[in-house]
Structures are given as structure tokens and as C-alpha cells.
N, C-alpha and C. Protein backbone atom coordinates (compact mmCIF):
# COMPACT_ATOMS: atom_id res chain seq x y z
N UNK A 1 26.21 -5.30 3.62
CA UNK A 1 24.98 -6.00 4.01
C UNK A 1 23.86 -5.60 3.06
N UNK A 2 23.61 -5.76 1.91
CA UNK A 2 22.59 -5.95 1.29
C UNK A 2 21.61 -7.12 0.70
N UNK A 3 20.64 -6.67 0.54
CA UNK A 3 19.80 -8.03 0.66
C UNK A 3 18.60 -7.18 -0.59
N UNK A 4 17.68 -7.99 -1.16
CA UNK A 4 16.79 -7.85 -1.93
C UNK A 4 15.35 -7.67 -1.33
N UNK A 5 14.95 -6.63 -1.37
CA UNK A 5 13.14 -6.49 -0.82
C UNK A 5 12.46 -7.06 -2.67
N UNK A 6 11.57 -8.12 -2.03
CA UNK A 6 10.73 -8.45 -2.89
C UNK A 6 8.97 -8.43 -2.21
N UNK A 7 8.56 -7.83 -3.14
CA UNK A 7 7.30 -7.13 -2.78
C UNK A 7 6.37 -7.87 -4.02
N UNK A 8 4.89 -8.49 -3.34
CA UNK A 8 4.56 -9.89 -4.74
C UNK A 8 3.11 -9.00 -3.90
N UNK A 9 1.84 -8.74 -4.86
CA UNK A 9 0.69 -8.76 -4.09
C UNK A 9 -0.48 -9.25 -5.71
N UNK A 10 -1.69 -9.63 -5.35
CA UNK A 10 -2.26 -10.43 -6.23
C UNK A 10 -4.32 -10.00 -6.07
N UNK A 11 -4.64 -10.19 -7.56
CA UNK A 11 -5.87 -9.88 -7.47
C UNK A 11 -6.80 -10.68 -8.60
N UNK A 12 -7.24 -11.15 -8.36
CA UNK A 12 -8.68 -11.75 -9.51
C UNK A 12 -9.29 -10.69 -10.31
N UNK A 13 -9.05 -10.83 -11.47
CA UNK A 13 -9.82 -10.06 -12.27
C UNK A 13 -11.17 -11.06 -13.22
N UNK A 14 -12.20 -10.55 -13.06
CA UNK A 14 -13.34 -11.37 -14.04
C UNK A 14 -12.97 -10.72 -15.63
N UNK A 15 -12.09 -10.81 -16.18
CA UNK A 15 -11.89 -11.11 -17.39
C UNK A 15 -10.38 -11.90 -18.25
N UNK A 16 -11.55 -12.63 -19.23
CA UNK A 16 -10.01 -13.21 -19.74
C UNK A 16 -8.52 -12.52 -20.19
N UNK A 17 -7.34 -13.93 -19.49
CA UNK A 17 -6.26 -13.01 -19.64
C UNK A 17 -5.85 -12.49 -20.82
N UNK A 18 -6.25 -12.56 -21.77
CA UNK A 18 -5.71 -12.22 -23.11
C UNK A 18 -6.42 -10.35 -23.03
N UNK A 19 -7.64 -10.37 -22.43
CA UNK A 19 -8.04 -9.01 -22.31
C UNK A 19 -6.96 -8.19 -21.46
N UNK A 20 -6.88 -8.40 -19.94
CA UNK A 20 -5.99 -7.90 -19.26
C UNK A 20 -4.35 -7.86 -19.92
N UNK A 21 -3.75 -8.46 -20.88
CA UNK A 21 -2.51 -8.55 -20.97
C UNK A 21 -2.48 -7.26 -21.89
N UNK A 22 -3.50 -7.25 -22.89
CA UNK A 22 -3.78 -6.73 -23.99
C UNK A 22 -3.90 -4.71 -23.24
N UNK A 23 -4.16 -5.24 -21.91
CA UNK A 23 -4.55 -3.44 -21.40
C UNK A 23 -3.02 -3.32 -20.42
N UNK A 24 -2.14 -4.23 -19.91
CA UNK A 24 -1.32 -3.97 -19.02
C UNK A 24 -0.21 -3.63 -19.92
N UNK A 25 -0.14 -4.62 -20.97
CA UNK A 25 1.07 -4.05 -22.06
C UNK A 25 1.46 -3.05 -22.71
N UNK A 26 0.42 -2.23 -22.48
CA UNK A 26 0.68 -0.37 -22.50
C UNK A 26 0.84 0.56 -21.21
N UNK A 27 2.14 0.63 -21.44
CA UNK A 27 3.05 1.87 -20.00
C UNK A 27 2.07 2.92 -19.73
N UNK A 28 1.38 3.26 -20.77
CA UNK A 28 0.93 4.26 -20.24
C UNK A 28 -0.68 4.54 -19.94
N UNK A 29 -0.81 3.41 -19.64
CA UNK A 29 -2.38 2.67 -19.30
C UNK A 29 -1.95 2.81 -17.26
N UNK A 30 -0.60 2.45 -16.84
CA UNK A 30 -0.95 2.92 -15.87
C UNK A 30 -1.42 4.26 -15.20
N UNK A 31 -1.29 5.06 -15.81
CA UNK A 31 -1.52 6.30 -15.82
C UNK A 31 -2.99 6.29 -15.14
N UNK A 32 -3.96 5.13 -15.30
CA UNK A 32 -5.24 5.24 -14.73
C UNK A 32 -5.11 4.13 -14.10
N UNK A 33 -3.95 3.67 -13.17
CA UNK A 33 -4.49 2.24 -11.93
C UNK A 33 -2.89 2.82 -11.25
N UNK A 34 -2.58 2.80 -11.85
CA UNK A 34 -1.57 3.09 -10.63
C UNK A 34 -1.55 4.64 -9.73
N UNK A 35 -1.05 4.24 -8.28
CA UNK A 35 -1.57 5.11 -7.37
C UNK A 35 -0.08 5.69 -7.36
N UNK A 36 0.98 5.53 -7.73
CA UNK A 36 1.78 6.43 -7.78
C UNK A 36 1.87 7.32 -9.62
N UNK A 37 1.44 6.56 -10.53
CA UNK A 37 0.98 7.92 -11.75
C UNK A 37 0.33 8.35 -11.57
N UNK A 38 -0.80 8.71 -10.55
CA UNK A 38 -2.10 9.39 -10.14
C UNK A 38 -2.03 10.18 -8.97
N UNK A 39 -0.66 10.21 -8.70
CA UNK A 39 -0.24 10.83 -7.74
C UNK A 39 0.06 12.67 -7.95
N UNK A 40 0.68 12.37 -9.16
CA UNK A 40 0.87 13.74 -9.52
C UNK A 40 0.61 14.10 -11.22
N UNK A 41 -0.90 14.63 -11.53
CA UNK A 41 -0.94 14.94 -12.89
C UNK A 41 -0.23 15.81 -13.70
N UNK A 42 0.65 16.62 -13.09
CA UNK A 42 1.59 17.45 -13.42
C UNK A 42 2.73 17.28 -13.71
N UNK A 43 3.46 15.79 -13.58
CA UNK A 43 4.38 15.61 -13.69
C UNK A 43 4.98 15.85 -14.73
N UNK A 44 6.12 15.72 -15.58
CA UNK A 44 6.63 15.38 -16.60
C UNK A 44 6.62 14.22 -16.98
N UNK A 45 6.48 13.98 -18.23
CA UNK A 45 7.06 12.38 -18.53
C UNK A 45 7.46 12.62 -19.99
N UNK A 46 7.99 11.70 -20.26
CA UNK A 46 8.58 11.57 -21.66
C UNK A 46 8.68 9.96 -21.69
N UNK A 47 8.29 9.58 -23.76
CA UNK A 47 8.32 8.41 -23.99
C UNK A 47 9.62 8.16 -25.02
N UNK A 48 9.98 7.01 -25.42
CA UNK A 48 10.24 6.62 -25.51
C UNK A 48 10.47 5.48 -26.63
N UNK A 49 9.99 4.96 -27.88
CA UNK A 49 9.31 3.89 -28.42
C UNK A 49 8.26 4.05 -29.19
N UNK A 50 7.82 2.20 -28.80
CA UNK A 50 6.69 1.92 -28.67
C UNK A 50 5.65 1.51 -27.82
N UNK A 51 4.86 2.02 -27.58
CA UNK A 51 4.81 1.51 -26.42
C UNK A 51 3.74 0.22 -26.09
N UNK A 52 3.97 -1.13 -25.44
CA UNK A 52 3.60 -1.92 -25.96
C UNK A 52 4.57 -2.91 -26.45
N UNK A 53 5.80 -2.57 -26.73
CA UNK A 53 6.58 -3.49 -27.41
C UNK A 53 8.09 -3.10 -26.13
N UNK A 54 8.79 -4.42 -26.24
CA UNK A 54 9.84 -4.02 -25.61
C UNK A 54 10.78 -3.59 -25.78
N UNK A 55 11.39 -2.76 -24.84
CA UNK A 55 12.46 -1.40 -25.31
C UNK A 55 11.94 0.07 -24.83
N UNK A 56 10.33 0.10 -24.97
CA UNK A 56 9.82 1.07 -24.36
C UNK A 56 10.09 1.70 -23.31
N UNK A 57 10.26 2.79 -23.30
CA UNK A 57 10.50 3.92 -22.03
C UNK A 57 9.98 4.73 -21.51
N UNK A 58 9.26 4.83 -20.40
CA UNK A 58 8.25 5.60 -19.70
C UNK A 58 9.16 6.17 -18.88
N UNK A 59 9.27 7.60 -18.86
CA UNK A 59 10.39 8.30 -18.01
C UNK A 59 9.59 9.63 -16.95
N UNK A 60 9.90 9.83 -15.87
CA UNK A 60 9.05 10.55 -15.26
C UNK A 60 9.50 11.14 -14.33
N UNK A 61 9.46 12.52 -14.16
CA UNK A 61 10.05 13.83 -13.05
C UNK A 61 9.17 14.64 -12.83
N UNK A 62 8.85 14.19 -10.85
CA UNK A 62 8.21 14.95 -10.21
C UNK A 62 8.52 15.74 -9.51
N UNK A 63 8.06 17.22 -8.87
CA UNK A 63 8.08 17.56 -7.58
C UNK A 63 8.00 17.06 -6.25
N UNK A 64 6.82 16.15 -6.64
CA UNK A 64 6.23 15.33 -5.32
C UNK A 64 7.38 14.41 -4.80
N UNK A 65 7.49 14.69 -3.26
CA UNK A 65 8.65 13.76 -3.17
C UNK A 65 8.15 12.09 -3.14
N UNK A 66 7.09 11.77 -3.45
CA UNK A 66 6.72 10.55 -3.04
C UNK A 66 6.69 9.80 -4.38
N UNK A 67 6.52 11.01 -5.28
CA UNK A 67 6.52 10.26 -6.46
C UNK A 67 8.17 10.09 -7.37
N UNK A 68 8.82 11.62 -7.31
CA UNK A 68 9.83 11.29 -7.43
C UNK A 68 10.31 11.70 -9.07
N UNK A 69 11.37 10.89 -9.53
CA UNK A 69 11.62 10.78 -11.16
C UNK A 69 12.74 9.63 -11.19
N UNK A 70 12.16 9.10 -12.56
CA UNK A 70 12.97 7.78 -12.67
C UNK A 70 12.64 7.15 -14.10
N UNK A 71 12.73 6.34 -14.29
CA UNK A 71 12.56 5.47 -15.63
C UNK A 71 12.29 4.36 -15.36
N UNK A 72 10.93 3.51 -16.44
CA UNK A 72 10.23 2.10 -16.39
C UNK A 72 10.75 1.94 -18.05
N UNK A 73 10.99 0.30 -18.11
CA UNK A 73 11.64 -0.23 -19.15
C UNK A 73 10.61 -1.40 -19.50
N UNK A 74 10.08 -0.96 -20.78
CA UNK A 74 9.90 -2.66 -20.78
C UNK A 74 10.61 -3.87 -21.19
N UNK A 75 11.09 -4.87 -20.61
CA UNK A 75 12.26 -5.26 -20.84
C UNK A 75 12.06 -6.57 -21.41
N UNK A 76 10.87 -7.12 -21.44
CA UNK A 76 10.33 -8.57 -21.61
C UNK A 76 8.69 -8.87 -21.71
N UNK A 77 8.63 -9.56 -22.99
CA UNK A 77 6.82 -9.97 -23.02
C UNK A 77 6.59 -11.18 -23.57
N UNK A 78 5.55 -12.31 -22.72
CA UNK A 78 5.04 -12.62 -22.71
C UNK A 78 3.94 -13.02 -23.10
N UNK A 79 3.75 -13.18 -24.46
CA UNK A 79 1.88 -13.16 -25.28
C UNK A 79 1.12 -13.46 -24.17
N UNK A 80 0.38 -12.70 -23.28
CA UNK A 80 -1.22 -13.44 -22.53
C UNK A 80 -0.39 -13.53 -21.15
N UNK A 81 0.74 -13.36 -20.98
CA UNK A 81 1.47 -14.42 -19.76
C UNK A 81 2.52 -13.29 -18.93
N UNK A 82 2.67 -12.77 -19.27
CA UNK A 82 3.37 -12.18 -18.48
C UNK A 82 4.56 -10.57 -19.05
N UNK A 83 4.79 -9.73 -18.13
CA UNK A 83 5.46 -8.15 -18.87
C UNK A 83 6.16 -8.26 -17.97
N UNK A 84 7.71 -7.50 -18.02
CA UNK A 84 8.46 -7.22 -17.24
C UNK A 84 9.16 -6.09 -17.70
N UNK A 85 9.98 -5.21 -16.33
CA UNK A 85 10.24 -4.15 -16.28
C UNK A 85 11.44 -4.19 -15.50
N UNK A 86 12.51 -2.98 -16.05
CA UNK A 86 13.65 -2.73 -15.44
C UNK A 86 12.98 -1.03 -15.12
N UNK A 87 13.49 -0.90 -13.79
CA UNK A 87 13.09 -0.04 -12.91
C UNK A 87 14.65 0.99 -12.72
N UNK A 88 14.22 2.61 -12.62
CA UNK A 88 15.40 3.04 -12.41
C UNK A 88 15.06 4.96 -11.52
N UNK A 89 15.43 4.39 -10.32
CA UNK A 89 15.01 5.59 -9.50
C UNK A 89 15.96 6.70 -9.56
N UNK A 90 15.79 7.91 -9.51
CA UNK A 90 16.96 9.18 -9.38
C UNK A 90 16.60 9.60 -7.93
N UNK A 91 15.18 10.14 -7.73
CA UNK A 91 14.73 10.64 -6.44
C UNK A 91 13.36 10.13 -6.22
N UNK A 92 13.66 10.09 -4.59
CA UNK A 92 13.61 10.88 -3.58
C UNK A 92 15.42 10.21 -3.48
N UNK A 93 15.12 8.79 -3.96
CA UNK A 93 16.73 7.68 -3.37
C UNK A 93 16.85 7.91 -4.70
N UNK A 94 18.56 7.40 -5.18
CA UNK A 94 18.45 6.55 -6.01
C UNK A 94 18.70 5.44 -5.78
N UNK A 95 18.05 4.21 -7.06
CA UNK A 95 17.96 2.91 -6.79
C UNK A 95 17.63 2.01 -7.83
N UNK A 96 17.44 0.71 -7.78
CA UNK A 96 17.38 0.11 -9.56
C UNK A 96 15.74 -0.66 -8.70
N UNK A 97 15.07 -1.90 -9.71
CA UNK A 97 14.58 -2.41 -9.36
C UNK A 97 14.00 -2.86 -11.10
N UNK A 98 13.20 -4.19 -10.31
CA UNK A 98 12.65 -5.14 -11.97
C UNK A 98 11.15 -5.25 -10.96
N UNK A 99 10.10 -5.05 -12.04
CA UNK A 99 8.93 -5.58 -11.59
C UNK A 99 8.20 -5.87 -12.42
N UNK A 100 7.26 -7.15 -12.70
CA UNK A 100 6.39 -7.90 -13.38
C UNK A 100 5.07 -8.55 -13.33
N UNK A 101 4.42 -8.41 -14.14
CA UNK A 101 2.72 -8.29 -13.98
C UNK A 101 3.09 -10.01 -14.30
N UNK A 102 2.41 -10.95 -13.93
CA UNK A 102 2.32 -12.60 -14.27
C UNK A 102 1.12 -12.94 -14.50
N UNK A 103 0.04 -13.51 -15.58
CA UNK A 103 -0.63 -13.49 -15.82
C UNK A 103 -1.36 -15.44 -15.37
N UNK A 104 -2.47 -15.44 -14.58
CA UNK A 104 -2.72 -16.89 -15.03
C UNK A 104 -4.07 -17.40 -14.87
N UNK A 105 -4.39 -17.92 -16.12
CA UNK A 105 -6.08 -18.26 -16.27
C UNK A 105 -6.14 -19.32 -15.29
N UNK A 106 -7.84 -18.58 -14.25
CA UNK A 106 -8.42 -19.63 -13.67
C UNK A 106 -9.32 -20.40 -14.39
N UNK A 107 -10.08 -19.74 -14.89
CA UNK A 107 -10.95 -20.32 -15.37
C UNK A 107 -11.15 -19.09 -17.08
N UNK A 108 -11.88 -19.51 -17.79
CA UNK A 108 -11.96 -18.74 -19.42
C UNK A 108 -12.46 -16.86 -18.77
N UNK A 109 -13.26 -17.12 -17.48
CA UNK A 109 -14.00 -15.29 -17.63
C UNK A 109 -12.82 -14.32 -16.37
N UNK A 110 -11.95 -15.63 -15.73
CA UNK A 110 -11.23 -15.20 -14.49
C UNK A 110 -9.20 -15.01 -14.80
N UNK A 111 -8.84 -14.41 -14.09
CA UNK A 111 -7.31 -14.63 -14.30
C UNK A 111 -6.97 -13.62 -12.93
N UNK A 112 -5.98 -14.68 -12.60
CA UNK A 112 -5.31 -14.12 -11.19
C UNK A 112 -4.31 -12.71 -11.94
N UNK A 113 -3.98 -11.90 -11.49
CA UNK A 113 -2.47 -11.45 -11.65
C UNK A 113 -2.04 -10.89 -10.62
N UNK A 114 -1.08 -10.69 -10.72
CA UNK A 114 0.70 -11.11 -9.60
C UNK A 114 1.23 -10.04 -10.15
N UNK A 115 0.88 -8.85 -9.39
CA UNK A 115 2.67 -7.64 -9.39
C UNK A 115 3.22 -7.92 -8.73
N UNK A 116 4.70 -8.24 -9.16
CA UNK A 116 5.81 -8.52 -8.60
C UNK A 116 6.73 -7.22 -8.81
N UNK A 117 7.50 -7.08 -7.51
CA UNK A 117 8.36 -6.08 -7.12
C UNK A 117 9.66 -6.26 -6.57
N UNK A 118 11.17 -6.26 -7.25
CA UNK A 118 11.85 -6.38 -6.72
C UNK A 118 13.17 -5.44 -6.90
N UNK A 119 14.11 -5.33 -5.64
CA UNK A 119 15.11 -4.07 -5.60
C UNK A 119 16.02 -4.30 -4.50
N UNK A 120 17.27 -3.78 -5.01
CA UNK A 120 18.21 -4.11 -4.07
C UNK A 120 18.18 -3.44 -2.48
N UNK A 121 18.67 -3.55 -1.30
CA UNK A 121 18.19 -2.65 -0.55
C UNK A 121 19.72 -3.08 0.74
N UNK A 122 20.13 -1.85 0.54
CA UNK A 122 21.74 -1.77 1.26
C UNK A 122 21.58 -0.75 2.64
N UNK A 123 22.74 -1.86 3.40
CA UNK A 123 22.65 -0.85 4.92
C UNK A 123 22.99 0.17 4.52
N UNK A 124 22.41 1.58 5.33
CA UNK A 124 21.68 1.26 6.71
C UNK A 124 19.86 1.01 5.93
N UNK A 125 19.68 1.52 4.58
CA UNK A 125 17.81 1.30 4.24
C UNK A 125 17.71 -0.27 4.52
N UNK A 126 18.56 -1.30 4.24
CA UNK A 126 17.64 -2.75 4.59
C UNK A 126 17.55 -2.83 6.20
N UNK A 127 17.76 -1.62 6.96
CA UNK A 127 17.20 -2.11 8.45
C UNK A 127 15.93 -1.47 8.64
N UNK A 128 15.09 -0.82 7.18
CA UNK A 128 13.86 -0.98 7.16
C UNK A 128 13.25 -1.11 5.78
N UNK A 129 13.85 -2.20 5.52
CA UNK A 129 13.03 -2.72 4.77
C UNK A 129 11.51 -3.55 4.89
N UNK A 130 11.30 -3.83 6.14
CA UNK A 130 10.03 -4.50 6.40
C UNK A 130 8.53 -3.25 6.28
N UNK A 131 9.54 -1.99 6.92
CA UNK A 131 8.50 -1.07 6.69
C UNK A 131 8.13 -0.36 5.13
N UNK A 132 8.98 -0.48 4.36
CA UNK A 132 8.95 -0.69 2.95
C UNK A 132 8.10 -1.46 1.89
N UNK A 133 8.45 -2.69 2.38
CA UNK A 133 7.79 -3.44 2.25
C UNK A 133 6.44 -3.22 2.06
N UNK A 134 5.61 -3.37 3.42
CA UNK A 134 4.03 -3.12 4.05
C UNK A 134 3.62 -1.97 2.93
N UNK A 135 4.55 -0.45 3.03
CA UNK A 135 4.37 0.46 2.24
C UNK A 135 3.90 0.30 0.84
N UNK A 136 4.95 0.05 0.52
CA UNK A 136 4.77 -0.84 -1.37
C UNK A 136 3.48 -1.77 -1.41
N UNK A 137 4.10 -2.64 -0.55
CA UNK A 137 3.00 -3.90 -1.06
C UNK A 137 1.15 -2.76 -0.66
N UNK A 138 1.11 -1.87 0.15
CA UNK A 138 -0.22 -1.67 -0.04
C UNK A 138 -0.34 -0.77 -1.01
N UNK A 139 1.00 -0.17 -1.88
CA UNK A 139 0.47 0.89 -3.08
C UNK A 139 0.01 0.09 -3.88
N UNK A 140 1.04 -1.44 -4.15
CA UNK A 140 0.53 -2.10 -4.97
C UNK A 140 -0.78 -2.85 -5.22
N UNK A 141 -1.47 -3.41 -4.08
CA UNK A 141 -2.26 -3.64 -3.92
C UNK A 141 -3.64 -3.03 -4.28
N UNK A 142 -3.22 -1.37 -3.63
CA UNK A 142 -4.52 -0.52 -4.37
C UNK A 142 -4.25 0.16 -5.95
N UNK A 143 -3.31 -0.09 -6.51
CA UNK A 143 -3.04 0.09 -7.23
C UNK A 143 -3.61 -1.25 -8.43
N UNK A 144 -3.79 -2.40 -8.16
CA UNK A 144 -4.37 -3.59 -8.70
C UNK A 144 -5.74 -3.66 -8.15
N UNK A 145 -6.52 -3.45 -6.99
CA UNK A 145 -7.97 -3.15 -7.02
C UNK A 145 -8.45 -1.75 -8.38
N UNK A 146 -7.43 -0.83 -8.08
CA UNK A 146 -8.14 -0.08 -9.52
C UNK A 146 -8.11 -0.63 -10.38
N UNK A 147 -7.42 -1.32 -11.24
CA UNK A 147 -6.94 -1.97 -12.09
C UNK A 147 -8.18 -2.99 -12.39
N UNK A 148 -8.61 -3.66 -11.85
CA UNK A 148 -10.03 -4.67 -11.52
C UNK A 148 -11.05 -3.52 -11.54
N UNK A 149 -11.10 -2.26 -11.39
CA UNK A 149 -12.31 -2.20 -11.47
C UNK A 149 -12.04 -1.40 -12.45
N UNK A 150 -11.18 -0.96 -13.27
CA UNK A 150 -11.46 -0.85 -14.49
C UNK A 150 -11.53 -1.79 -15.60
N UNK A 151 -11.25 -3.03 -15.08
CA UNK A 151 -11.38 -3.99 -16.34
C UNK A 151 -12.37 -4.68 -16.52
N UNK A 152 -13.13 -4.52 -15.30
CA UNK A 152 -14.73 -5.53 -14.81
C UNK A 152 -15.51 -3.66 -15.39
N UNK A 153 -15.71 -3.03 -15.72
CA UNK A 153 -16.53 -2.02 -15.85
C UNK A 153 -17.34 -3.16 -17.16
């Protein structure tokens, strides 16, 4: 019985997308919006590449059990439009997952973007996956309000 948790949450940023693509396409720019790299400044990490270009490898081993250790791939880009990622957990679980920033002009000073989150999820964890879900989708979420307010500064 497995099934796929897909986790999608979305935010307006007041600047054009070519700015935002230009700051998301570096791995290690999350380091200041994401609430799980800010979780633990101590971690380890090791790169990989280039980073910026695909093939890149952002690799990372924590203590923290929340944060964990695992590997981000960049696996796919998009000029202005969109990044994607192969995801690869060791701990707290192990587990795979792909997730992707989607980029799309509202207007020339505005652009929506869309983290997308997705991962396989096998009995007995998909009989909570809904609480997973809620979980994620609000890291992600505050994890893309920082993200906006560092790009509107």
C-alpha cells in the first residue's frame, strides 16, 4: 500500500522572475529561507559541483533529529521558469523524494512561486501521511515567506 504525499504551497513575490530564479538557482542560498537549513548551523554539509548548474550536490548530516542527513540534487533547470530536485533522506527515515520551485510572471514587478514537494510514502507511514503533510506544507510555507522577505528587502 503505497501512495505518493505531494505537498505544493505558494507565495507572491514583488520581484521579477528572472530576479528570483537567478537567487533560487543557488543550493546554497537556501541556507537563508529555508527553515530546515536554519535549523541547525552546525551541521555538516558538503558540495558537490557547481552550484547553480545541474548535477549539483548539496549533502547534509545532522544531529538534530528533525533535520537529519541526506542529499539535494539539482536535477533540472529551467531559464526564469522553473529548478528541480532529486531528494535523498538517510535519517531520521530513510526515503527518496523530487521537489521544485515553478516560477510564473504575474505581472513585470510580481511572480507567483510554487514549492512543490513530492515522496513516496509506504504502510504503515502513509496512515499518516495527512499529518505530514500539514507538517511540511507549513515548513514550506514559512520557509517561502522568508524567502519574500528577503527578495522584497
Amino acid at each position: 500500500m503505497a501512495s505518493e504525499m505531494i505537498v505544493e504551497k505558494s507565495v507572491v513575490i514583488n520581484q521579477p522572475r528572472e530576479v528570483i530564479y537567478d537567487y533560487l538557482k543557488f543550493s546554497k542560498n537556501m541556507d537563508h529561507y529555508s527553515v530546515w537549513n536554519m535549523k541547525d548551523p552546525n551541521k555538516k554539509v558538503e558540495y558537490t559541483g557547481t552550484d547553480g548548474t545541474v548535477g549539483f550536490l548539496y549533502k547534509w548530516d545532522s544531529k538534530d533529529k528533525s533535520v537529519g542527513a541526506g542529499t539535494q540534487q539539482i536535477t533540472n533547470l529551467v531559464d526564469g521558469a522553473r529548478i528541480e530536485y532529486e531528494m535523498n533522506f538517510e535519517r531520521p527515515m530513510k526515503n527518496t523524494g523530487t521537489s521544485k520551485f515553478i516560477l510564473s510572471e504575474i505581472n513585470e514587478r510580481q511572480t507567483l512561486v510554487i514549492w512543490d514537494f513530492r515522496g513516496p510514502t509506504k504502510f504503515p507511514m502513509s496512515l499518516f501521511k495527512g499529518f505530514f503533510q500539514k507538517m511540511l506544507g507549513k515548513d514550506l510555507l514559512m520557509s517561502l515567506e522568508n524567502l519574500k522577505k528577503i527578495l522584497e528587502k
